[in-house]
Protein backbone atom coordinates (compact mmCIF):
# COMPACT_ATOMS: atom_id res chain seq x y z
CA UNK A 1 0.00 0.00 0.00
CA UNK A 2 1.54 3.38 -0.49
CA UNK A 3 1.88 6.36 2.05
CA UNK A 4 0.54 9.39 -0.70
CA UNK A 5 -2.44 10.88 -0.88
CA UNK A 6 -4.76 9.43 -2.88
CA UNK A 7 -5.77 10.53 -6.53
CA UNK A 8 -6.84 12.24 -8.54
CA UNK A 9 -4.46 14.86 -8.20
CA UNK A 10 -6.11 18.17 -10.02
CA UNK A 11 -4.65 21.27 -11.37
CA UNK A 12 -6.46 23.98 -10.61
CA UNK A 13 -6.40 28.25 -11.12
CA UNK A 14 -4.58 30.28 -8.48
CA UNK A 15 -6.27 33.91 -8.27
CA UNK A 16 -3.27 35.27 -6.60
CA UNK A 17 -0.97 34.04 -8.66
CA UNK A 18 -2.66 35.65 -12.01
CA UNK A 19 -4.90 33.12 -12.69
CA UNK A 20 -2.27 30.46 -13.55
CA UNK A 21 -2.77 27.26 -13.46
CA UNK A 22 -0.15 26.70 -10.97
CA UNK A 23 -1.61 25.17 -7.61
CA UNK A 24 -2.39 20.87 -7.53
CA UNK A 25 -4.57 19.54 -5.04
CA UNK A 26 -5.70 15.94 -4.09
CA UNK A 27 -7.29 14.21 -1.40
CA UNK A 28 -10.28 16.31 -1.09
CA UNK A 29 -12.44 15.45 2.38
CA UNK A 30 -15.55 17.29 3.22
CA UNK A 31 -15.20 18.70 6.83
CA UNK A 32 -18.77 20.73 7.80
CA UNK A 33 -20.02 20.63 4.04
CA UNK A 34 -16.22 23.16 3.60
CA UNK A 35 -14.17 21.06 1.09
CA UNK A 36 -10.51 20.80 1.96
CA UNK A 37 -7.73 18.96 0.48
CA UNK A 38 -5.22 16.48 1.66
CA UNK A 39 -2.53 18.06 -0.42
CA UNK A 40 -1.69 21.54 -2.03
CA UNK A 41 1.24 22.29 -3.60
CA UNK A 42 1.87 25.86 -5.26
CA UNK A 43 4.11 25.40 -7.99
CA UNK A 44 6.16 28.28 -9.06
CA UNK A 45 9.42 30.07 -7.66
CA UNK A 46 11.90 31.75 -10.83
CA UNK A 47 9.72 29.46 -13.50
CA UNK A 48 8.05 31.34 -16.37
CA UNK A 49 3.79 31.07 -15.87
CA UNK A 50 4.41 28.49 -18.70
CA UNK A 51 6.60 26.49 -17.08
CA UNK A 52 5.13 26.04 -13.48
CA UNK A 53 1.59 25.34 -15.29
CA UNK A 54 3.34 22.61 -16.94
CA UNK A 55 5.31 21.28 -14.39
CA UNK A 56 1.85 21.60 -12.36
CA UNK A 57 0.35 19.13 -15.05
CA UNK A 58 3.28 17.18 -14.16
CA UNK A 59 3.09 16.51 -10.55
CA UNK A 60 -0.96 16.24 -10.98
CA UNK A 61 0.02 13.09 -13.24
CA UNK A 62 2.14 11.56 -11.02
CA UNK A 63 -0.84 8.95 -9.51
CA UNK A 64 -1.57 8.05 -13.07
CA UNK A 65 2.13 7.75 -14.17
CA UNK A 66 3.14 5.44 -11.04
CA UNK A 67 -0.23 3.61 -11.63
CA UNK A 68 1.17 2.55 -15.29
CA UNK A 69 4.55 1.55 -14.97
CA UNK A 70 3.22 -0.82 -11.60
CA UNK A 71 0.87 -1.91 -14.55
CA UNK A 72 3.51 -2.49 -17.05
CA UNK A 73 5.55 -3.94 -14.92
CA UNK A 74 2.57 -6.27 -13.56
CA UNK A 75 1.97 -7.10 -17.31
CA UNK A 76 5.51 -7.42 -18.28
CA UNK A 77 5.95 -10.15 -15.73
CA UNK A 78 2.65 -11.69 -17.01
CA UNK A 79 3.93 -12.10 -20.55
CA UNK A 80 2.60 -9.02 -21.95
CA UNK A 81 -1.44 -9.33 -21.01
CA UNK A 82 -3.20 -6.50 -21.32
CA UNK A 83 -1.31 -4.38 -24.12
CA UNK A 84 -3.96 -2.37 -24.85
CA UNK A 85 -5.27 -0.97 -22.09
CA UNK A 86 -1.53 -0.55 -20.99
CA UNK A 87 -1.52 1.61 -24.24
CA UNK A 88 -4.57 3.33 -23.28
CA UNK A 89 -3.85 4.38 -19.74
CA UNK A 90 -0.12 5.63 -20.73
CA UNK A 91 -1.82 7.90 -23.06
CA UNK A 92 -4.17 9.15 -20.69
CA UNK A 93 -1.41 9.61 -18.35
CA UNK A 94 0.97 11.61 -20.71
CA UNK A 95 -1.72 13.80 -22.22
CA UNK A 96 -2.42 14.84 -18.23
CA UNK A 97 0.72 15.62 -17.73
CA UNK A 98 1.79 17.05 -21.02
CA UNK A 99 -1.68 18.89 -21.15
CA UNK A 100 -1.17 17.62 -25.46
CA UNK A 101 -3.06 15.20 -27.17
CA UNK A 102 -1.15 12.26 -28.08
């Protein structure tokens, strides 16, 4: 079992930092109907808005990235079962954390 919070991990606007898309939460709980999150990380420091959105996309992929190389692995192991949807959830993965269609 691992120690992170659980997914999904979600990029979301930060109104003080210019509306970027720069601040990843996760593990949302309701507390007295007031959401609140496990985990927020503002992503930012000397990076361009550009960058820290992407590397924002990045660490909100992270869950779905570790989920598909345990997967591969799994399958790899297995003899290969499962190519497609191995192929289908590493797509899904990159294009959240490249924000891209691939």
């Amino acid at each position: 079992m691992s120690n992170y919070t659980p997914s999904p991990w979600t990029v979301i606007s930060d109104p003080a930092h210019f509306d970027s898309l720069t601040t990843v939460v996760a593990g949302s709980v309701t507390q007295n109907k007031t959401p609140n999150a496990q985990m927020i990380v503002q992503v930012g420091g000397w990076a361009s808005v550009i960058e820290a959105q992407s590397n924002a996309r990045l660490i909100a992929a992270a869950p779905e990235l570790l989920a598909f190389v345990e997967e591969y692995i799994d399958a790899f192991e297995n003899g290969m079962a499962g190519e497609s949807y191995l192929h289908r959830i590493a797509k899904t993965a990159i294009t959240k954390a490249t924000g891209e269609t691939v």
